[in-house]
PDB file of N, CA and C in Angstrom:
ATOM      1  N   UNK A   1       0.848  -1.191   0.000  1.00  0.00           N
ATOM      2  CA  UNK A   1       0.000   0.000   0.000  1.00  0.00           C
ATOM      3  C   UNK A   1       0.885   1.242   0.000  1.00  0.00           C
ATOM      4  N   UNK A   2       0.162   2.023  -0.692  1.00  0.00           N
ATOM      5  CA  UNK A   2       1.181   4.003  -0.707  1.00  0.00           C
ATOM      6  C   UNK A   2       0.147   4.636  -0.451  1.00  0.00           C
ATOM      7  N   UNK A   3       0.818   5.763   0.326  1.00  0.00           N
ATOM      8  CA  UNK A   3      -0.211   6.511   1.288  1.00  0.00           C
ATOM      9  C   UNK A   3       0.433   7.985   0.710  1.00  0.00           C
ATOM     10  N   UNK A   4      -0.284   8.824  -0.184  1.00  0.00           N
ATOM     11  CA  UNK A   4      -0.342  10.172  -0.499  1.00  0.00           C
ATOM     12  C   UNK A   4      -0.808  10.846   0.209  1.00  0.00           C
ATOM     13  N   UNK A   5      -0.606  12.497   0.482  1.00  0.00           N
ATOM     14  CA  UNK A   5      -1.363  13.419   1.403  1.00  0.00           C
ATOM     15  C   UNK A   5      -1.386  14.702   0.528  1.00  0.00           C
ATOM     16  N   UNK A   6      -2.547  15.099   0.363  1.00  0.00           N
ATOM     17  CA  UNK A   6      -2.448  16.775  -0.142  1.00  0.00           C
ATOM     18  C   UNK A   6      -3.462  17.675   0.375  1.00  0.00           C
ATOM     19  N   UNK A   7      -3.007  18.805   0.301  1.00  0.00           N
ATOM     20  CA  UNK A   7      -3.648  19.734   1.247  1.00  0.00           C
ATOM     21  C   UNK A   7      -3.985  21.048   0.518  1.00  0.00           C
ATOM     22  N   UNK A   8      -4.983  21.582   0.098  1.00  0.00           N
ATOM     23  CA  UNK A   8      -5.269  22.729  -0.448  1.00  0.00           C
ATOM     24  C   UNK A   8      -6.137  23.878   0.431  1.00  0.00           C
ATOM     25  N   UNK A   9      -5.236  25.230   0.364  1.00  0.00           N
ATOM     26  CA  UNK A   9      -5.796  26.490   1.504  1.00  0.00           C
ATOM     27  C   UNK A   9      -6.820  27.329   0.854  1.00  0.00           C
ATOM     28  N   UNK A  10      -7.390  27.590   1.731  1.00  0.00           N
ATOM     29  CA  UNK A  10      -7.995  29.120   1.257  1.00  0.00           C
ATOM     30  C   UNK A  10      -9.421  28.471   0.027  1.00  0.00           C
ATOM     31  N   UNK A  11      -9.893  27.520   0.276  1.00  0.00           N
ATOM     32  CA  UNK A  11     -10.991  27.036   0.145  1.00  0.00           C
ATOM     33  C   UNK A  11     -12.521  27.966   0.063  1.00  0.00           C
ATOM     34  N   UNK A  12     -13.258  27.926  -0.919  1.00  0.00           N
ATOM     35  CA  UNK A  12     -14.142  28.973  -0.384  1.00  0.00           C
ATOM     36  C   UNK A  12     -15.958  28.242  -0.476  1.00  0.00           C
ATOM     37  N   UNK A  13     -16.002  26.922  -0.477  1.00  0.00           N
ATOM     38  CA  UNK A  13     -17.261  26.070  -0.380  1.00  0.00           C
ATOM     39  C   UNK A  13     -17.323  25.253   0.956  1.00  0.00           C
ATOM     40  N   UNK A  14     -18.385  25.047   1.664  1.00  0.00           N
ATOM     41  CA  UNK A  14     -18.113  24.303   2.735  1.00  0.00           C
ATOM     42  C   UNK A  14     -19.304  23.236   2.994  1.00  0.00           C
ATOM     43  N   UNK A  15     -19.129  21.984   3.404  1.00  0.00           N
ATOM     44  CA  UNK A  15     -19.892  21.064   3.545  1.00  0.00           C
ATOM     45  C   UNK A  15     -21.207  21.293   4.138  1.00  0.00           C
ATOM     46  N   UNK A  16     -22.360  20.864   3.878  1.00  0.00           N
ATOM     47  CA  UNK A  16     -23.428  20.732   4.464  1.00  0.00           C
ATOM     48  C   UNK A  16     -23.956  19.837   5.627  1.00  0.00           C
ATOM     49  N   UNK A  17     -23.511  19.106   5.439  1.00  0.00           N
ATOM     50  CA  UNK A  17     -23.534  17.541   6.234  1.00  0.00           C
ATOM     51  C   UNK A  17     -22.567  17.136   6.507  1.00  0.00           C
ATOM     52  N   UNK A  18     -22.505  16.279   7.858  1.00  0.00           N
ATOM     53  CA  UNK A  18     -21.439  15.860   8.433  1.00  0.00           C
ATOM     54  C   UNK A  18     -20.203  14.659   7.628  1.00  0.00           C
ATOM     55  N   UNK A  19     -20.716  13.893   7.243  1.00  0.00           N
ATOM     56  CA  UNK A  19     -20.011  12.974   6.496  1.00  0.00           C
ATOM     57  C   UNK A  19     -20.880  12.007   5.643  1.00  0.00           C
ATOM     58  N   UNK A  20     -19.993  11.640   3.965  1.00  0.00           N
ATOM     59  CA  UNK A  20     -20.794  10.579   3.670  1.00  0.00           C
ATOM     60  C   UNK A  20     -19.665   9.665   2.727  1.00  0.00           C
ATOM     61  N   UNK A  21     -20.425   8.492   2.700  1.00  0.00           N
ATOM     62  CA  UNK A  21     -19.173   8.067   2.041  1.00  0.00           C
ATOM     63  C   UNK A  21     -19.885   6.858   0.340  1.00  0.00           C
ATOM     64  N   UNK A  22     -19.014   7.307  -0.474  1.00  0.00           N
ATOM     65  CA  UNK A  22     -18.953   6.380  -1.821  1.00  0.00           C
ATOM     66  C   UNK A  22     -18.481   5.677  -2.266  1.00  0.00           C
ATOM     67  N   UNK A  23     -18.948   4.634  -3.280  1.00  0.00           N
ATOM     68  CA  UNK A  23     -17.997   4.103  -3.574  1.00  0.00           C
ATOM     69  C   UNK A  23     -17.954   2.780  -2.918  1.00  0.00           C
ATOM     70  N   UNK A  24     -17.334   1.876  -3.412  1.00  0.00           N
ATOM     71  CA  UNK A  24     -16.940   0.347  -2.819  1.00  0.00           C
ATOM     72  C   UNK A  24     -15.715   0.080  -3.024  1.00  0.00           C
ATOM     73  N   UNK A  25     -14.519  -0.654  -1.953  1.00  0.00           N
ATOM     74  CA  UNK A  25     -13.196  -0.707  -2.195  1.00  0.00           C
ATOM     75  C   UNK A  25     -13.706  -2.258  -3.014  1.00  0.00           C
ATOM     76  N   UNK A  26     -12.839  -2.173  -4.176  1.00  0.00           N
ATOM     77  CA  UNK A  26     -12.583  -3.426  -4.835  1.00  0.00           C
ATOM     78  C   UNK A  26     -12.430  -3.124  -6.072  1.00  0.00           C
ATOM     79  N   UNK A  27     -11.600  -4.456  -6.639  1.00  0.00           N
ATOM     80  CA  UNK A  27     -10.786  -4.280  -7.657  1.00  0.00           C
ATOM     81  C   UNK A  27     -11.376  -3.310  -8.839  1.00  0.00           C
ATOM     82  N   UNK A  28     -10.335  -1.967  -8.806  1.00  0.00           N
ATOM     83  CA  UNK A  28     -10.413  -1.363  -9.979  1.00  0.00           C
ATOM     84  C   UNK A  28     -11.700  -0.487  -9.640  1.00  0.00           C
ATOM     85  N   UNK A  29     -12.281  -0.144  -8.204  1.00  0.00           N
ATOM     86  CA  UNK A  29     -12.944   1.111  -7.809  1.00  0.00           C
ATOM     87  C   UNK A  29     -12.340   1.606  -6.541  1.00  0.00           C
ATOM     88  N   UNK A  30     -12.759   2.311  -5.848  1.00  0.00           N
ATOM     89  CA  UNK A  30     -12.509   3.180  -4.794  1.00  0.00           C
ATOM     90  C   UNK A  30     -13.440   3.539  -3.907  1.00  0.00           C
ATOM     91  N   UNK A  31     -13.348   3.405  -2.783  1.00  0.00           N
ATOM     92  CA  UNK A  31     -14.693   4.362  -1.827  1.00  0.00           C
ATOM     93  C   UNK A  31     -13.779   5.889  -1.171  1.00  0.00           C
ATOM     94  N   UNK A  32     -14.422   6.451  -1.314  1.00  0.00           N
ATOM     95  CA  UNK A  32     -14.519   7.950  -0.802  1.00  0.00           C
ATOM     96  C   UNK A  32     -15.255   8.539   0.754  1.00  0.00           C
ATOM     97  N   UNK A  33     -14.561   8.878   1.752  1.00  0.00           N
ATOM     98  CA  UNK A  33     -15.008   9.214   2.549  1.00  0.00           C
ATOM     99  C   UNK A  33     -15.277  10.957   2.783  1.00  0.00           C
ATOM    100  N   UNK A  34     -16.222  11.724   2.828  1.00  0.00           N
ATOM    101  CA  UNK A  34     -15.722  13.180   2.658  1.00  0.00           C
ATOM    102  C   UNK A  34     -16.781  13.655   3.900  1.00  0.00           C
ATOM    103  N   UNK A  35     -15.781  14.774   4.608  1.00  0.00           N
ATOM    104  CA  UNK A  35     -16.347  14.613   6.092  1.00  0.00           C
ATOM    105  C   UNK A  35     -16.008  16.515   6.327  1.00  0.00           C
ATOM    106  N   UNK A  36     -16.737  16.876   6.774  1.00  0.00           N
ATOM    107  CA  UNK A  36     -16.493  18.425   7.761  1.00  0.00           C
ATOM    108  C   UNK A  36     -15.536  18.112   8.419  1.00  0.00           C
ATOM    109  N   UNK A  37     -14.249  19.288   8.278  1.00  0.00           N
ATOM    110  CA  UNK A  37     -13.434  19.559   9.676  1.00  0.00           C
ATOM    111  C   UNK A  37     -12.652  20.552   9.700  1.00  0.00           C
ATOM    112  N   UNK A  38     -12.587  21.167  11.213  1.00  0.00           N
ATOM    113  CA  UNK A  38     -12.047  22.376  11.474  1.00  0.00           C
ATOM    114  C   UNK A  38     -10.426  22.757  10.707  1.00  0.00           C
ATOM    115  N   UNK A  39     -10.274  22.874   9.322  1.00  0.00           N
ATOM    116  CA  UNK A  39      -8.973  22.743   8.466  1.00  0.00           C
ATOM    117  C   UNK A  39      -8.293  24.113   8.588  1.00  0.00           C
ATOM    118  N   UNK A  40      -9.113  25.234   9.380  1.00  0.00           N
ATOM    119  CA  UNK A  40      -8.922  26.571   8.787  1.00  0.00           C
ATOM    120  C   UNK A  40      -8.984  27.104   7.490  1.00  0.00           C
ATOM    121  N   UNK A  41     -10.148  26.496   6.801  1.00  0.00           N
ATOM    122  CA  UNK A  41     -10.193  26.969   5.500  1.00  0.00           C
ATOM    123  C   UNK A  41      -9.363  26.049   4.565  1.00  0.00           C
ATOM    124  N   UNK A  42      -8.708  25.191   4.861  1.00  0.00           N
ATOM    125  CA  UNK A  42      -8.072  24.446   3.825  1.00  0.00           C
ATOM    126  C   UNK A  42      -9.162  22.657   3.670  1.00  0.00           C
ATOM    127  N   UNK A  43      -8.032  22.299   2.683  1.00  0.00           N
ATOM    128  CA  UNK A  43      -8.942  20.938   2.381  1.00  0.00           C
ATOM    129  C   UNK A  43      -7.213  19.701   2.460  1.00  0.00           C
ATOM    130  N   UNK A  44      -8.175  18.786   3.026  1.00  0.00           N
ATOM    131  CA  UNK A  44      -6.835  17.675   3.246  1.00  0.00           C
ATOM    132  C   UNK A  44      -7.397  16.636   2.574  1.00  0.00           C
ATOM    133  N   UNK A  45      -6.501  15.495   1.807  1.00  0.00           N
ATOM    134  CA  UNK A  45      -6.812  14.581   1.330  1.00  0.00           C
ATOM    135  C   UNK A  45      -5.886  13.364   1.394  1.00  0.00           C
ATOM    136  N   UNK A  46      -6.339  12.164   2.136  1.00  0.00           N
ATOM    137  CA  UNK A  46      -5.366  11.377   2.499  1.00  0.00           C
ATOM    138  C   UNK A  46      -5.609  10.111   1.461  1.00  0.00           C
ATOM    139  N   UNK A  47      -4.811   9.583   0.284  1.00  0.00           N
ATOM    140  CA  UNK A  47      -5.184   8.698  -0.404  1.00  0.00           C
ATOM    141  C   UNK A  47      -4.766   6.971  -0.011  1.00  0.00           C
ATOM    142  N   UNK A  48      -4.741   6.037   0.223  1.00  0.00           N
ATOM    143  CA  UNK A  48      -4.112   4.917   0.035  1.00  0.00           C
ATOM    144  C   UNK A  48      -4.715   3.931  -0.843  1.00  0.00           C
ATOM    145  N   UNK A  49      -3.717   3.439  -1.595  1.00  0.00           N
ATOM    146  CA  UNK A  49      -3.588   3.083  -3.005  1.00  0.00           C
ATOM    147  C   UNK A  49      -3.224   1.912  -3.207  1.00  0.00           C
ATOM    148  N   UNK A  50      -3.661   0.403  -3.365  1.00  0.00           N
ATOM    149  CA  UNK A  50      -2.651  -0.348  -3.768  1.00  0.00           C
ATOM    150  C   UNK A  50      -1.857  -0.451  -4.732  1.00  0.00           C
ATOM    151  N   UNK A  51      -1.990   0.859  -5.618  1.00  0.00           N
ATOM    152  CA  UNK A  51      -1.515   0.711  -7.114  1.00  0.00           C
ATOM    153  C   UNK A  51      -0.135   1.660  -6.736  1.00  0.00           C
ATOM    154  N   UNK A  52       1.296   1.369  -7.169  1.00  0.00           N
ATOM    155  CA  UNK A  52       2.112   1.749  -6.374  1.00  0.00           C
ATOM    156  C   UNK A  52       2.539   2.813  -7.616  1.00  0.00           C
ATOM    157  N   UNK A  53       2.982   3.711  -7.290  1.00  0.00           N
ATOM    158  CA  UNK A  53       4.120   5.008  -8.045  1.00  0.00           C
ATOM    159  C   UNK A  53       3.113   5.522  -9.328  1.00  0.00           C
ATOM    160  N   UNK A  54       2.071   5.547  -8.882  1.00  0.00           N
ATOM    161  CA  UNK A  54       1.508   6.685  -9.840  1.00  0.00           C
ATOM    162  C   UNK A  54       1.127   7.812  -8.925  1.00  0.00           C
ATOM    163  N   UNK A  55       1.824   8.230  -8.075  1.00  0.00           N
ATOM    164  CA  UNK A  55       1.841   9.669  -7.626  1.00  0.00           C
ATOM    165  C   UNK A  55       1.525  10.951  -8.408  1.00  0.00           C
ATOM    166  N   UNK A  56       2.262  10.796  -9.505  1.00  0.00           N
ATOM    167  CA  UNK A  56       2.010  12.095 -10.366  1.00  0.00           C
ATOM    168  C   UNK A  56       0.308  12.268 -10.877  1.00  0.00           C
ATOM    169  N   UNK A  57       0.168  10.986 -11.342  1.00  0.00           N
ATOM    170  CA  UNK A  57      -1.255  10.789 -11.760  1.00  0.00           C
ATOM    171  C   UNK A  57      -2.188  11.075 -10.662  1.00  0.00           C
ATOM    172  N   UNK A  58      -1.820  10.796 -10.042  1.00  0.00           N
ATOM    173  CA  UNK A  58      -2.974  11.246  -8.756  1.00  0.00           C
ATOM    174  C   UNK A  58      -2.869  12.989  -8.419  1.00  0.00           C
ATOM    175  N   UNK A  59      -1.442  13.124  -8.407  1.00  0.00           N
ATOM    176  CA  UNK A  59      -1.778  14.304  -8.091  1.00  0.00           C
ATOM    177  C   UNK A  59      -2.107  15.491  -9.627  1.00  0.00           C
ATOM    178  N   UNK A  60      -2.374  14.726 -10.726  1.00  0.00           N
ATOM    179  CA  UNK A  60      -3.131  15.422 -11.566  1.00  0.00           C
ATOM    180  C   UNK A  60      -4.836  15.481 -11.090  1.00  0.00           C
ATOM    181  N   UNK A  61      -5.133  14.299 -11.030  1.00  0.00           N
ATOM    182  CA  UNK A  61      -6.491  14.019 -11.217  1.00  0.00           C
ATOM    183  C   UNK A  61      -6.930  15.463  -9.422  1.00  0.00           C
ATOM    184  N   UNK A  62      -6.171  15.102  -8.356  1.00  0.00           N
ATOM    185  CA  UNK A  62      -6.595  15.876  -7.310  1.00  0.00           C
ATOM    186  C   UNK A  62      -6.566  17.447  -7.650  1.00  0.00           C
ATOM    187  N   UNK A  63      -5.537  17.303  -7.713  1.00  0.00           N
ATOM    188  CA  UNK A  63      -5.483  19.319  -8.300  1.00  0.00           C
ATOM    189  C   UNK A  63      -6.500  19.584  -9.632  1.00  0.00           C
ATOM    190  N   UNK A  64      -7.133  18.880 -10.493  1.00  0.00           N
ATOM    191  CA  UNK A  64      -7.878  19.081 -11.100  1.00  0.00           C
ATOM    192  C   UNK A  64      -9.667  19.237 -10.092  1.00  0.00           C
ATOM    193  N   UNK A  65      -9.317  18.099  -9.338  1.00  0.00           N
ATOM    194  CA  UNK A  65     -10.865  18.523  -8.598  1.00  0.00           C
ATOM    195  C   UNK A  65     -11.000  19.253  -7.304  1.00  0.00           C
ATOM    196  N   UNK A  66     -10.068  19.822  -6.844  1.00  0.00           N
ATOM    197  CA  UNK A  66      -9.505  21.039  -5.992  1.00  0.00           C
ATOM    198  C   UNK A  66     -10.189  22.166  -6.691  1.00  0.00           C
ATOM    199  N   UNK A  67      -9.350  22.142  -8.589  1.00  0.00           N
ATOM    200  CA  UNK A  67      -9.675  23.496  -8.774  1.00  0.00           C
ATOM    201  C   UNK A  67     -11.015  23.563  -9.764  1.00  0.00           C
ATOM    202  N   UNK A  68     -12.137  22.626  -9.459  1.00  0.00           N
ATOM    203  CA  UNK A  68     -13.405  22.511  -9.626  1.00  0.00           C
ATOM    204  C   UNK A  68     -14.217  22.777  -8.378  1.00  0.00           C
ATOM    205  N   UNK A  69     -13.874  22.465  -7.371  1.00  0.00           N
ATOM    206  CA  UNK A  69     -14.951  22.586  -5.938  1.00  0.00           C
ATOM    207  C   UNK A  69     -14.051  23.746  -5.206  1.00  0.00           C
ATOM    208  N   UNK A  70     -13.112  23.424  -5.121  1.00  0.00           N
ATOM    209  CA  UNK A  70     -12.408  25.196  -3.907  1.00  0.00           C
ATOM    210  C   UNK A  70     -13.546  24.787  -2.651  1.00  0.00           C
ATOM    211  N   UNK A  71     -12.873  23.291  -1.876  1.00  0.00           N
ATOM    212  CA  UNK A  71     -13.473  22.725  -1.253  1.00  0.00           C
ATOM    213  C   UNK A  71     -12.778  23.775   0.742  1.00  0.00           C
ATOM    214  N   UNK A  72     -13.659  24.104   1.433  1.00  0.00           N
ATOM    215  CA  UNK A  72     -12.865  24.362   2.800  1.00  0.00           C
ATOM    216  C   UNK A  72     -13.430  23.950   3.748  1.00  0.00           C
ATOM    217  N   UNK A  73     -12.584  23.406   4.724  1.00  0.00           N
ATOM    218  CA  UNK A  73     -12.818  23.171   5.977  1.00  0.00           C
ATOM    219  C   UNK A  73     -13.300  21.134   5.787  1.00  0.00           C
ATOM    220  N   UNK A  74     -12.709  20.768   4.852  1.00  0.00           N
ATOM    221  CA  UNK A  74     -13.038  19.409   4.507  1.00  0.00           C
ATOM    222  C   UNK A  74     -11.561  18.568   4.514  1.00  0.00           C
ATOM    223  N   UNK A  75     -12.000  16.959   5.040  1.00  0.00           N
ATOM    224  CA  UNK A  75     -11.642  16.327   5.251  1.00  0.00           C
ATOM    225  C   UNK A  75     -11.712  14.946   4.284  1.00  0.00           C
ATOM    226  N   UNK A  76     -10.865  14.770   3.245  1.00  0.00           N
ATOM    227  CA  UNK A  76     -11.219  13.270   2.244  1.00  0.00           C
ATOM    228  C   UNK A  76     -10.608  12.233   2.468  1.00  0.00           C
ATOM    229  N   UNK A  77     -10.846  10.833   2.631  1.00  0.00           N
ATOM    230  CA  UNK A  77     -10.037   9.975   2.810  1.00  0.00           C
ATOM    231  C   UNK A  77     -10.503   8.626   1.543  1.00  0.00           C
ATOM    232  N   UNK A  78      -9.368   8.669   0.963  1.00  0.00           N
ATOM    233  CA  UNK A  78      -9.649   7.436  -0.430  1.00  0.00           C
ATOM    234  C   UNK A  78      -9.255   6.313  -0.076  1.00  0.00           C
ATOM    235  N   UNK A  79      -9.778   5.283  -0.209  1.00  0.00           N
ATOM    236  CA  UNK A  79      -9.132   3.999  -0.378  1.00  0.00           C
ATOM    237  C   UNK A  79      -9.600   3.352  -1.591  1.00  0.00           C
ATOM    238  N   UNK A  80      -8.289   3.002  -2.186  1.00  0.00           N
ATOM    239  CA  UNK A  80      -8.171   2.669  -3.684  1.00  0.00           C
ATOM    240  C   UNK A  80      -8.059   1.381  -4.324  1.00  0.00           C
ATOM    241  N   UNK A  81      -8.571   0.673  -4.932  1.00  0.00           N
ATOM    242  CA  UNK A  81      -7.969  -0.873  -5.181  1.00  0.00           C
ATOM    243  C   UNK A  81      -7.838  -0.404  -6.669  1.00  0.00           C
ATOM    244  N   UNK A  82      -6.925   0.573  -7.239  1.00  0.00           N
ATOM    245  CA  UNK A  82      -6.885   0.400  -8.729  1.00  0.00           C
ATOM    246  C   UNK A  82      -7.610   1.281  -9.377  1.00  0.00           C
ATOM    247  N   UNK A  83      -8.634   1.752  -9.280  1.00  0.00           N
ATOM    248  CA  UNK A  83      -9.337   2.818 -10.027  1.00  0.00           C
ATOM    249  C   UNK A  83      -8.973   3.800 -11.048  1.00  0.00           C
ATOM    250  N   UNK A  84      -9.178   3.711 -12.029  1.00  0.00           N
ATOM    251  CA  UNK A  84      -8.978   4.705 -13.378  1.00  0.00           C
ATOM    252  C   UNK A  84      -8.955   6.229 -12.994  1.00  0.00           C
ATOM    253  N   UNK A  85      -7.901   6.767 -13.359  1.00  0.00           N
ATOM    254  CA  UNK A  85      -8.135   8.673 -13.556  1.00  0.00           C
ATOM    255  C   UNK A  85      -9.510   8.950 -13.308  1.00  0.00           C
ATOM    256  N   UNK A  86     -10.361   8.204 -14.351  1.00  0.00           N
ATOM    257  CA  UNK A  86     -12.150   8.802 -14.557  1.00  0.00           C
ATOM    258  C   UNK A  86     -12.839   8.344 -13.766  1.00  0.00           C
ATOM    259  N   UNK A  87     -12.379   6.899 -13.256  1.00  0.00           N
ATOM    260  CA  UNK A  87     -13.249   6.685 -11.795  1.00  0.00           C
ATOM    261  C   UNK A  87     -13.235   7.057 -10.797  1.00  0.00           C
ATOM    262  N   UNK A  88     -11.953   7.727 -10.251  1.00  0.00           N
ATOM    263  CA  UNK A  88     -11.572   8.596  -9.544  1.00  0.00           C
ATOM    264  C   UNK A  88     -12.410  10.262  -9.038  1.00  0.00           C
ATOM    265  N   UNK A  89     -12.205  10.462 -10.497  1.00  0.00           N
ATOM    266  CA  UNK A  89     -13.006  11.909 -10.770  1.00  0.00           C
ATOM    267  C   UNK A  89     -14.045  11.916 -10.110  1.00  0.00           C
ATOM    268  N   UNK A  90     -15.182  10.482 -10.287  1.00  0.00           N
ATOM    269  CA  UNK A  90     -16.148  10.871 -10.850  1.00  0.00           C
ATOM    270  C   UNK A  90     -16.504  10.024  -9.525  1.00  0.00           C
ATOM    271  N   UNK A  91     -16.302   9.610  -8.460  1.00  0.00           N
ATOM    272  CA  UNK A  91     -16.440   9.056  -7.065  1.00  0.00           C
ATOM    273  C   UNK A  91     -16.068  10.618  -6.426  1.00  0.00           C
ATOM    274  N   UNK A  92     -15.183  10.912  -6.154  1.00  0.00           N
ATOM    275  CA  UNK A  92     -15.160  12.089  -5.554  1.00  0.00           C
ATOM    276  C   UNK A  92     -15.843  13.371  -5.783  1.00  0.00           C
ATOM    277  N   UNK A  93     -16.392  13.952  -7.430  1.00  0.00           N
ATOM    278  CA  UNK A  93     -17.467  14.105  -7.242  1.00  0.00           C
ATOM    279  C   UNK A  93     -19.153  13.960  -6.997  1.00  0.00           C
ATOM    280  N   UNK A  94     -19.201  12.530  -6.871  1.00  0.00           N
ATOM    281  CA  UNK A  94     -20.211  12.052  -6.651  1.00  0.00           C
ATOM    282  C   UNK A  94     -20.020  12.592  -4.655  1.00  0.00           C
ATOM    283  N   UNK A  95     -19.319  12.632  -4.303  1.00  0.00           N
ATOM    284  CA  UNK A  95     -19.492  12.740  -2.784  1.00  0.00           C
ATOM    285  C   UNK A  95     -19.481  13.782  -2.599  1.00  0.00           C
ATOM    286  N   UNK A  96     -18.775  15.219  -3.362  1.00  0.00           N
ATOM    287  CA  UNK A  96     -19.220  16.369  -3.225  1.00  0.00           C
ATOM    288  C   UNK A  96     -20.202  16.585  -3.309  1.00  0.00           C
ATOM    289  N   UNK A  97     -21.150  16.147  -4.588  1.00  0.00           N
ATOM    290  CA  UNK A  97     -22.316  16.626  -4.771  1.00  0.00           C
ATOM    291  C   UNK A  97     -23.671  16.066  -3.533  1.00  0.00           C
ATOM    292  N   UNK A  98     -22.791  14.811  -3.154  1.00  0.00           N
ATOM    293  CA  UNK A  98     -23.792  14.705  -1.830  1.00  0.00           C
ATOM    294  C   UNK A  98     -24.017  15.522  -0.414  1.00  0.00           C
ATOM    295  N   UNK A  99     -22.968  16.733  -0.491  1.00  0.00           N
ATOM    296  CA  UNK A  99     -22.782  17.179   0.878  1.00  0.00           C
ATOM    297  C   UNK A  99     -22.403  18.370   0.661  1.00  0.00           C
ATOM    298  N   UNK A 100     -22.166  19.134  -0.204  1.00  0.00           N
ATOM    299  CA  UNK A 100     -21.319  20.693  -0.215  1.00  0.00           C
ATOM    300  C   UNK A 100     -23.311  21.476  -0.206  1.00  0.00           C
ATOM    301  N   UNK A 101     -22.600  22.727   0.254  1.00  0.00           N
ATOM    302  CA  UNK A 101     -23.532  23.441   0.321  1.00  0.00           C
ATOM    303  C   UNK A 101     -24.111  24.026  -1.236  1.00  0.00           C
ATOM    304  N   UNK A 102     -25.066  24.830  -0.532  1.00  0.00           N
ATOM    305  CA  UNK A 102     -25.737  25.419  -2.091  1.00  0.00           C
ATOM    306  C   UNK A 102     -25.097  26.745  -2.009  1.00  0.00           C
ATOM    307  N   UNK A 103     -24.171  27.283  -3.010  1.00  0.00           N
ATOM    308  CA  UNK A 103     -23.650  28.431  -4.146  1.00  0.00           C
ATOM    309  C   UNK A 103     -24.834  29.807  -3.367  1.00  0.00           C
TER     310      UNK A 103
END
């Protein structure tokens, strides 16, 4: 297992609900946990991966959905068995859209 961490400040959307989570760990998906917490305005994201040294790739796909939500005061935790760039995407916004506030 590899364990990534990234952290983005100055966030300007904030959760509605306390926590929810997506997704199923198993081969070639991911579950998503996305939770309120006191970050000071930033957003943390803790990934673990069994898929080893695609770091870069991940940290494309994250900084891409960072700079779609400008998520604050949130807490994500991934667990990964393999999941595609697009399954990725598209689990983590599936859990935004369950819990961020309304614009």
């Amino acid at each position: 297992m590899e364990t990534l961490n990234y952290r983005f400040e100055n966030g300007t959307r904030k959760l509605s609900a306390k926590a929810e989570l997506v997704g199923v760990v198993s081969s070639g998906n991911l579950e998503v946990l996305i939770e309120s917490a006191d970050l000071q305005g930033g957003c943390a994201i803790e990934i673990k991966t069994a898929a080893r040294g695609f770091g870069a790739i991940w940290e494309a796909v994250i900084g891409d959905f960072n700079k779609r939500w400008q998520l604050a005061d949130t807490r994500i935790s991934i667990n990964d068995m393999g999941a595609t760039p697009a399954v990725v995407s598209l689990r983590l916004d599936q859990a935004v859209e369950s819990v961020v506030e309304a614009k």
